[in-house]
N, C-alpha and C. Protein backbone atom coordinates (compact mmCIF):
# COMPACT_ATOMS: atom_id res chain seq x y z
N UNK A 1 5.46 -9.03 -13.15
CA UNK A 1 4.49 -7.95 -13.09
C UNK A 1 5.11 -6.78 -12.34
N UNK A 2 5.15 -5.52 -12.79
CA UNK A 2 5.69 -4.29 -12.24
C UNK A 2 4.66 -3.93 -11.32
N UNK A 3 5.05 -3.31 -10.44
CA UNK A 3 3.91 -2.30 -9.34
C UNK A 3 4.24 -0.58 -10.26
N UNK A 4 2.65 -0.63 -9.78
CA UNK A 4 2.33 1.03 -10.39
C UNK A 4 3.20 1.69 -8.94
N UNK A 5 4.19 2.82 -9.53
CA UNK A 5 4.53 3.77 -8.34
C UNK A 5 3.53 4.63 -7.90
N UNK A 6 3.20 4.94 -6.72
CA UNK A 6 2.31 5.45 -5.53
C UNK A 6 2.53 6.66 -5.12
N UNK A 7 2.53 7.80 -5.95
CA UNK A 7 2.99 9.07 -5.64
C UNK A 7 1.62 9.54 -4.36
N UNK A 8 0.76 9.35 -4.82
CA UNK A 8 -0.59 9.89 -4.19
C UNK A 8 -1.59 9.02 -3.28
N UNK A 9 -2.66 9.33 -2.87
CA UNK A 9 -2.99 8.74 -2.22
C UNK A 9 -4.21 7.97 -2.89
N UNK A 10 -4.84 8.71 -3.59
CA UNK A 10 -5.75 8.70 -4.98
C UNK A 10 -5.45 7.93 -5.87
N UNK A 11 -4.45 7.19 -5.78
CA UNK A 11 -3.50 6.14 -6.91
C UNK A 11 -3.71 4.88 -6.34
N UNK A 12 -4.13 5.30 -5.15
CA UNK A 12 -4.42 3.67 -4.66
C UNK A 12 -5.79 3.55 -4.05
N UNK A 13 -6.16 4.13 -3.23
CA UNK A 13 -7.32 4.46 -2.85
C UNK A 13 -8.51 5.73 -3.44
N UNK A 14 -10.08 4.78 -3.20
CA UNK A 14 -10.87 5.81 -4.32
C UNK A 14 -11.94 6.10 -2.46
N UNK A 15 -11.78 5.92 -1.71
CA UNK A 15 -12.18 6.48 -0.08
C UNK A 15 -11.14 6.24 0.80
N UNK A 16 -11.53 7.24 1.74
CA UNK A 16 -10.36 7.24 3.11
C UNK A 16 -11.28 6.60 4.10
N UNK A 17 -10.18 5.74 5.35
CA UNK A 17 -10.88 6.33 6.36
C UNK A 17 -11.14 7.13 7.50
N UNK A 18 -11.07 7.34 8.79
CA UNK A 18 -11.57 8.39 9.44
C UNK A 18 -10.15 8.30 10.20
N UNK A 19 -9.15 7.52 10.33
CA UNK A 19 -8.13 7.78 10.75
C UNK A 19 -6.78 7.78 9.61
N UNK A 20 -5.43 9.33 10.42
CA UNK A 20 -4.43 9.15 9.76
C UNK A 20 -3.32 9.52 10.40
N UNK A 21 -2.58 8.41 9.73
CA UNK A 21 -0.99 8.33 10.85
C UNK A 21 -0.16 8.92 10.42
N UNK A 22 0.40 9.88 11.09
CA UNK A 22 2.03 10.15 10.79
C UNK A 22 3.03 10.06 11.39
N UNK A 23 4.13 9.60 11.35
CA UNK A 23 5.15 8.77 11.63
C UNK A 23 6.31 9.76 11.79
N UNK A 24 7.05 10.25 12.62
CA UNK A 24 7.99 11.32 12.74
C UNK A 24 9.46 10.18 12.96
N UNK A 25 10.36 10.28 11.61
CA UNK A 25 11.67 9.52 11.41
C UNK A 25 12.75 10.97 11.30
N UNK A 26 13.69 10.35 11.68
CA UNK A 26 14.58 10.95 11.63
C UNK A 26 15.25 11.96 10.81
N UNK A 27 15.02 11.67 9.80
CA UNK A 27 15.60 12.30 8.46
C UNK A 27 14.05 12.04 6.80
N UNK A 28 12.65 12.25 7.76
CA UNK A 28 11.54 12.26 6.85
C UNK A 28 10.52 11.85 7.50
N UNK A 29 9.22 11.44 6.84
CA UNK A 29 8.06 11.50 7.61
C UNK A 29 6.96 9.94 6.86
N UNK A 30 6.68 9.84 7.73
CA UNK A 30 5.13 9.01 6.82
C UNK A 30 4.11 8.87 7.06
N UNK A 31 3.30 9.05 6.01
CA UNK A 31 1.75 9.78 6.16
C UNK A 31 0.91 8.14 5.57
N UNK A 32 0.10 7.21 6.52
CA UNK A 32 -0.31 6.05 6.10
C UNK A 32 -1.67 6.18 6.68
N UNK A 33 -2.29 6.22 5.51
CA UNK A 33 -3.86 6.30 5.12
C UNK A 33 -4.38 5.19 4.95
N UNK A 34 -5.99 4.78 5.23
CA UNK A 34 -6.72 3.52 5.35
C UNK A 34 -7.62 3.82 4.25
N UNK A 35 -8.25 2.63 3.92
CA UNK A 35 -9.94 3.03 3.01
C UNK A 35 -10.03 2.06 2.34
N UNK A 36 -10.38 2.18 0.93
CA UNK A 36 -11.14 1.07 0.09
C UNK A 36 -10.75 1.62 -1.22
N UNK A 37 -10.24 0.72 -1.81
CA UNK A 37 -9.81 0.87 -3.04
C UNK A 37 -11.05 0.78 -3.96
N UNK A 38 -10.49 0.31 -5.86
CA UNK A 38 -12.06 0.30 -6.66
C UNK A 38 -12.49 -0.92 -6.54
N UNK A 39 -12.13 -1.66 -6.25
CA UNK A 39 -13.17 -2.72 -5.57
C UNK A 39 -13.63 -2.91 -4.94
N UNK A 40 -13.86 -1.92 -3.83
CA UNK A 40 -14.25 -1.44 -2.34
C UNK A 40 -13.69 -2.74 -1.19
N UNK A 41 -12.68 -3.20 -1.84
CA UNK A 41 -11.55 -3.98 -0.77
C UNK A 41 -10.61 -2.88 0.27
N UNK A 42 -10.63 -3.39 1.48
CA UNK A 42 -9.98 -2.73 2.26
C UNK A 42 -8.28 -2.38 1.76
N UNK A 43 -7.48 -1.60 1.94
CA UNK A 43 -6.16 -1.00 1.41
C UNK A 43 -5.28 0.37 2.23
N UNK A 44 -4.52 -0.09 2.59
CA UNK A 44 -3.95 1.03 3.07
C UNK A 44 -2.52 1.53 2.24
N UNK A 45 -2.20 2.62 2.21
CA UNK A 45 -1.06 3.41 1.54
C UNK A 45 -0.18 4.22 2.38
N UNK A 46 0.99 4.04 2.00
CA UNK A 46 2.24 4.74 3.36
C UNK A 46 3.11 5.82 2.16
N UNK A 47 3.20 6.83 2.20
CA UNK A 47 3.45 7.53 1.72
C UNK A 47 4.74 8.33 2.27
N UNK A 48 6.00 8.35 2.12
CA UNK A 48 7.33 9.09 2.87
C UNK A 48 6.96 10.45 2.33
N UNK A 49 7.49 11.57 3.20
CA UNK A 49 7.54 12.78 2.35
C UNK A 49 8.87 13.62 3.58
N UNK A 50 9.06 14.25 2.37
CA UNK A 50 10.63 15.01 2.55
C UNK A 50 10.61 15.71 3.86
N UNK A 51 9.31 16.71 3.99
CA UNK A 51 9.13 17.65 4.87
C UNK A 51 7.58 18.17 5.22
N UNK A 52 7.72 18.78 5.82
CA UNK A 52 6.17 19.02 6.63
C UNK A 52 5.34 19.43 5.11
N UNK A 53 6.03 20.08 4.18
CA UNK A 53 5.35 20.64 3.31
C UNK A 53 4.42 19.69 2.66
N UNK A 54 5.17 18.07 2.26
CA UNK A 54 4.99 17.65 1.52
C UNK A 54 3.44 16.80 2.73
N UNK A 55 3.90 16.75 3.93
CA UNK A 55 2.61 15.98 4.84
C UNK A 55 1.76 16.47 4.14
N UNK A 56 1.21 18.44 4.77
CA UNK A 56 0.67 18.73 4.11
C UNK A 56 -0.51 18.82 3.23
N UNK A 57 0.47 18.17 1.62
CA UNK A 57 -0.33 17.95 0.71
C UNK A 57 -0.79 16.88 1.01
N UNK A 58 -0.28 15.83 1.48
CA UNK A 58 -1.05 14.77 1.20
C UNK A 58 -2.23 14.63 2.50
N UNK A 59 -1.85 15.24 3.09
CA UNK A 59 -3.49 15.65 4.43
C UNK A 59 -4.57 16.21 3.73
N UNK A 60 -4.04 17.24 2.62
CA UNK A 60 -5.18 18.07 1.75
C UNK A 60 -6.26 17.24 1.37
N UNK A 61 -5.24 16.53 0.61
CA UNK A 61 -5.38 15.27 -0.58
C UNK A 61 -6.33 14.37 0.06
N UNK A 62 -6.19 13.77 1.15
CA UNK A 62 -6.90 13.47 1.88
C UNK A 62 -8.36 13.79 2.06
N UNK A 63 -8.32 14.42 2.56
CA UNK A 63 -9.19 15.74 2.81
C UNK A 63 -10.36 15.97 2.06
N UNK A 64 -9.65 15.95 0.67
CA UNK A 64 -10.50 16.31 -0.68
C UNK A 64 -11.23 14.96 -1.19
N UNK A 65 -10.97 13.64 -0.18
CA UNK A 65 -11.40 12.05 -1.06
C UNK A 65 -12.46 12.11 -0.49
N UNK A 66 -13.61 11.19 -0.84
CA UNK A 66 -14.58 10.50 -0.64
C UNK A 66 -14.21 9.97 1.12
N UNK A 67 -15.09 10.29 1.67
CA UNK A 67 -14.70 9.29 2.98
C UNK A 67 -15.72 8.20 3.04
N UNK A 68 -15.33 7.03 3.64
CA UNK A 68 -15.88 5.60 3.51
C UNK A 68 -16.74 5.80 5.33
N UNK A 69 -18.06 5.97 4.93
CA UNK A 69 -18.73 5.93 6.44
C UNK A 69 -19.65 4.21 6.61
């Protein structure tokens, strides 16, 4: 069985939750989000991104989901 690649955060999760981590590496970053997938099973997603730009989007992205209260 292949894994679907995880560009987004929305690819894995359909709510966030109220906390989000970012991870400051040496040479990139990671942005790891909590919530509930479509089965409303708990799921978290770690996402690398190149540069602040790319955090960013995926904070937007964030931003723009359903939040799980």
């Amino acid at each position: 069985m292949s894994k679907k690649n995880i560009t987004k955060v929305s690819d894995k999760l359909e709510k966030v939750g109220e906390c989000v981590n970012v991870y400051f590496y040496d040479n990139a970053y990671m942005v790891e989000v909590n919530g509930r997938d479509k089965n409303e099973d708990w799921a978290n997603v770690k996402l690398v991104c190149r540069d602040l730009n790319e955090v960013q989007a995926v904070l937007e992205e964030v931003e723009s989901l359903p939040k799980d209260s």
